[in-house]
Protein backbone atom coordinates (compact mmCIF):
# COMPACT_ATOMS: atom_id res chain seq x y z
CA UNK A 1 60.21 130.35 68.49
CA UNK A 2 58.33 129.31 71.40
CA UNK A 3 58.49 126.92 74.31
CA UNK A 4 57.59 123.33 73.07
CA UNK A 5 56.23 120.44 75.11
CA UNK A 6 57.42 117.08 73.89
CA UNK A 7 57.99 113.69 76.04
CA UNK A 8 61.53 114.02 77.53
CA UNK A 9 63.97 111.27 76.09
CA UNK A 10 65.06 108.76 78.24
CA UNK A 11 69.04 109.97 79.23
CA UNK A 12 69.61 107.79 81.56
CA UNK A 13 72.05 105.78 79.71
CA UNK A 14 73.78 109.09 78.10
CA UNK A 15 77.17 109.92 79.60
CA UNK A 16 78.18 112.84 80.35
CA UNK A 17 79.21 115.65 77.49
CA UNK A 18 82.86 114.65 76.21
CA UNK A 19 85.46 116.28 75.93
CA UNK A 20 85.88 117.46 72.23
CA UNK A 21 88.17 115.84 69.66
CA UNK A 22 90.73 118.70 68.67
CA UNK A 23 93.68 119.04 66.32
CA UNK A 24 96.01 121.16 64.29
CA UNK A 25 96.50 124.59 66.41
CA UNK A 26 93.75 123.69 68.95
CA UNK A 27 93.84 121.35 71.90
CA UNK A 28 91.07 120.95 74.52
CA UNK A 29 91.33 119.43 78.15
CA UNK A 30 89.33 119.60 81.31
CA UNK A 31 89.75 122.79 83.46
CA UNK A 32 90.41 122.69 87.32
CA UNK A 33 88.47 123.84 89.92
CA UNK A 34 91.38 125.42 91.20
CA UNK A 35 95.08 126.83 90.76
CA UNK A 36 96.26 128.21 87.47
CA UNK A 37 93.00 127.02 86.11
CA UNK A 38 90.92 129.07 88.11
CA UNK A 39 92.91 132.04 88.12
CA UNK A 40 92.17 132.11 84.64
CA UNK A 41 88.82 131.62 84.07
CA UNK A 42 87.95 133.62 87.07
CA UNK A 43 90.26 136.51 85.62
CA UNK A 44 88.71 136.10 81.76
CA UNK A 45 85.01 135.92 83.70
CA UNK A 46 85.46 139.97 84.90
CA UNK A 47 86.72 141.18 81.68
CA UNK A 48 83.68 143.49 80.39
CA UNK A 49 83.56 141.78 76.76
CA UNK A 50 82.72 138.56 78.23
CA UNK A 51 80.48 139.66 81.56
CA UNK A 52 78.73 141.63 78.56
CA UNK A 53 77.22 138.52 77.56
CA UNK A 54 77.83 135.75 80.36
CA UNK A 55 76.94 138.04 83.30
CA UNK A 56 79.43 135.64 85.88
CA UNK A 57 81.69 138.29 86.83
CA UNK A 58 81.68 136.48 90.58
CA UNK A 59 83.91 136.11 93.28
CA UNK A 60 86.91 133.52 92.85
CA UNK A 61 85.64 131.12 95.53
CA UNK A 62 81.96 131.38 93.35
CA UNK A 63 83.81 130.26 90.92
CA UNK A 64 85.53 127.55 92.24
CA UNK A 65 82.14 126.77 93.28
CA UNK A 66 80.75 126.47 90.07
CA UNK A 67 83.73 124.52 88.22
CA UNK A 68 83.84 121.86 90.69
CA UNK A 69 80.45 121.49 90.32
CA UNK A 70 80.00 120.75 87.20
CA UNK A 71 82.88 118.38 87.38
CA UNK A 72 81.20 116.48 90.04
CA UNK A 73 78.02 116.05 87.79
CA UNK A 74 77.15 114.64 83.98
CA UNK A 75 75.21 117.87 82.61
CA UNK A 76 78.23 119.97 81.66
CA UNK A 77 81.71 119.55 81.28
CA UNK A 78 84.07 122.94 81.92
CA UNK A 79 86.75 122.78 79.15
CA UNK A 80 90.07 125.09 78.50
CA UNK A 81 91.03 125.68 74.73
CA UNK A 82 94.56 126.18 74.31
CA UNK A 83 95.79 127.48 70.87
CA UNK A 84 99.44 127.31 70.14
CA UNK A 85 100.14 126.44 73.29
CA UNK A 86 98.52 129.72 74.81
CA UNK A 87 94.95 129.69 76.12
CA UNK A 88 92.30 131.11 74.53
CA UNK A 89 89.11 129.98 75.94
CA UNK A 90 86.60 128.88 78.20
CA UNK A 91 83.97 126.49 77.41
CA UNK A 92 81.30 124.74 78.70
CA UNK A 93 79.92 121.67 76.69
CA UNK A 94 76.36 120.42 77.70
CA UNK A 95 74.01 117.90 77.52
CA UNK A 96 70.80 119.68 76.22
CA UNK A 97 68.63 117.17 77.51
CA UNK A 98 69.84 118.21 81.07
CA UNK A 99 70.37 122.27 80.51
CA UNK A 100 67.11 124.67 80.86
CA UNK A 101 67.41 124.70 76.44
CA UNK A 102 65.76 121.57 76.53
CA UNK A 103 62.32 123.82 76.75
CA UNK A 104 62.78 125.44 73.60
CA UNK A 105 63.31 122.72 71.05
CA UNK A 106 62.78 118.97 70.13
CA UNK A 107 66.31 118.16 71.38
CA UNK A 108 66.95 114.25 71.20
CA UNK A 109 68.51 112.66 74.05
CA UNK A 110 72.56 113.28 72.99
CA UNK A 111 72.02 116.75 71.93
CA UNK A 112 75.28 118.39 72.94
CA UNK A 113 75.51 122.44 73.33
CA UNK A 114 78.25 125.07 74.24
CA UNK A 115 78.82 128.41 76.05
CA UNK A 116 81.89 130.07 74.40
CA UNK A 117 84.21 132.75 76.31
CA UNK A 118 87.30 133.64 74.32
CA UNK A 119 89.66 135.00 77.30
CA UNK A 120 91.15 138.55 75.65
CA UNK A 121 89.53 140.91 74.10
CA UNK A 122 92.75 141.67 71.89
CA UNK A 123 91.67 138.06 70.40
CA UNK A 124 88.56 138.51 69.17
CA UNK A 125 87.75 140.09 65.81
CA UNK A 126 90.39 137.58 63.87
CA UNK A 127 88.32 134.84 62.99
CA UNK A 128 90.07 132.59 65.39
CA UNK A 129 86.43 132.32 67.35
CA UNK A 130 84.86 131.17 63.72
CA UNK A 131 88.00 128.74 63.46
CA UNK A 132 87.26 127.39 66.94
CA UNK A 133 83.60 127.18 67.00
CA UNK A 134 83.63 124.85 63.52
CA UNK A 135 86.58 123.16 65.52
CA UNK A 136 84.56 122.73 68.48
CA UNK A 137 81.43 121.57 66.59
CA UNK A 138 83.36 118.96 64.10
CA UNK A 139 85.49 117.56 68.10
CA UNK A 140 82.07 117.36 69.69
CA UNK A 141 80.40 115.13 66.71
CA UNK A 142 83.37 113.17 66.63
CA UNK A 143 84.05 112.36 70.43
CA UNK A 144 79.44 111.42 69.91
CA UNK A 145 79.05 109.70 66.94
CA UNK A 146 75.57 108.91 68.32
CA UNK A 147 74.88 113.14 68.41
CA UNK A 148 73.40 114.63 65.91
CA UNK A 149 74.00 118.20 67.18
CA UNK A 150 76.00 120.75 68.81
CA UNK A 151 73.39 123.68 69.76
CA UNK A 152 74.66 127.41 70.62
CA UNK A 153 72.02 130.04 72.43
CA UNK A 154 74.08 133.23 71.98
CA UNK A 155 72.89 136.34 72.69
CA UNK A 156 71.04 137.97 69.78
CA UNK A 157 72.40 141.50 70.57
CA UNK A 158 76.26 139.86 70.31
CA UNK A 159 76.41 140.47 66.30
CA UNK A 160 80.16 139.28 66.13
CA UNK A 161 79.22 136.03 67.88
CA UNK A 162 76.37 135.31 65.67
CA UNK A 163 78.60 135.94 62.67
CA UNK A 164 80.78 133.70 63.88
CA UNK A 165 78.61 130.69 64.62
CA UNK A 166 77.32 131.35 61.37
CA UNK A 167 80.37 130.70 59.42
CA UNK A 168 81.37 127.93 61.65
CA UNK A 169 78.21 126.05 59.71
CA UNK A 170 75.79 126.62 62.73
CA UNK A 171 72.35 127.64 61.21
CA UNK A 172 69.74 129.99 62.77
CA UNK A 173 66.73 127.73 64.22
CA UNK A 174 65.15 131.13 65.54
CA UNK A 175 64.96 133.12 68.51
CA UNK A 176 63.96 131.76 72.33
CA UNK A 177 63.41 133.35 75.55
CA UNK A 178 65.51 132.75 78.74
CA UNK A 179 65.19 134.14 81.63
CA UNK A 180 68.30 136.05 81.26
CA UNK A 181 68.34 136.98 77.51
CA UNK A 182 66.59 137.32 73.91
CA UNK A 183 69.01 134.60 72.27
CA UNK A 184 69.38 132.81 68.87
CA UNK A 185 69.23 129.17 68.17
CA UNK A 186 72.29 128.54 66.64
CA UNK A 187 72.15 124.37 65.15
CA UNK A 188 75.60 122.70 63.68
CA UNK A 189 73.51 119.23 62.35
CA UNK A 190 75.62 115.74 61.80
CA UNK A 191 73.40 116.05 58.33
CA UNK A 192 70.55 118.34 57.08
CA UNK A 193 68.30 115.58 58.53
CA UNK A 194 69.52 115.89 61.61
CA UNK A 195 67.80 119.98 61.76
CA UNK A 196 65.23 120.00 64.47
């Protein structure tokens, strides 16, 4: 898939991405820009199955850096995923419309995405990401009704994490180009309509 040129939608009467609408095992909540919070996200951040992929392997202050950021704007929201009461992952849910994806598809103006980190290594491989990624797609749609969308860009080379959005119910909308990496559109629609 290539770049496309299309008119921008007018966002600027779309809030900010929400925080997802959780249940059962999983509960969601802002993370911190600092303390406990950023210990653990900058600790998950230099573990080599995640800096594989998300290449942020920075210092601590960077870090803080970068959290508090993104709290202080409206394109992306840093979220913590707690499951059972232990965390599990790092998240960062997007507004398309305002993230460099926007280039590569006919995104409508509350197009949501997410980056997905789960913290331990000795947690992948269960089918607790596929759990959380349909978890995280069916929160997202419900904290929006007006979104008909949760997009994914994951790395095309990270086979377990395609496998996984694929059995969450994302479906492949073909490859793009950043600047960083060859990476798969991965689409969770409201309804099949709702496919770009």
């Amino acid at each position: 898939m290539t770049s496309l040129h299309q008119e921008a939608p007018d966002t600027s009467t779309v809030p900010g991405p929400p925080l997802p609408r959780l249940g059962g095992r999983w509960t969601a909540r802002v993370a911190r820009s600092h303390g406990a919070d950023l210990d653990l996200v900058h600790g998950w951040m230099q573990s080599p199955h995640i800096d594989a992929f998300w290449h942020q392997a920075w210092p601590k202050e960077r870090w803080e850096e970068e959290i508090a950021g993104h709290l202080a704007g409206d394109a992306i929201l840093p979220v913590l995923i707690v499951l059972d009461g232990e965390p599990f992952a790092y998240v960062e849910v997007y507004r398309v419309a305002r993230d460099r994806l926007a280039a590569h598809y006919p995104y409508g103006a509350r197009d949501l995405g997410l980056h997905i980190a789960i913290g331990e290594q000795r947690r992948t491989g269960l089918g607790l990401g596929r759990e959380l990624l349909r978890a995280l797609a069916d929160g997202l749609l419900a904290a929006d009704p007006d979104c008909p969308r949760v997009a994914a860009e994951p790395d095309v080379t990270n086979v377990p994490s395609l496998r996984a959005f694929a059995a969450a119910g994302f479906r492949d909308a073909g490859e793009i180009v950043l600047p960083d990496k060859r990476a798969a559109l991965m689409i969770r629609p409201r309804t099949d309509a709702d496919m770009p």
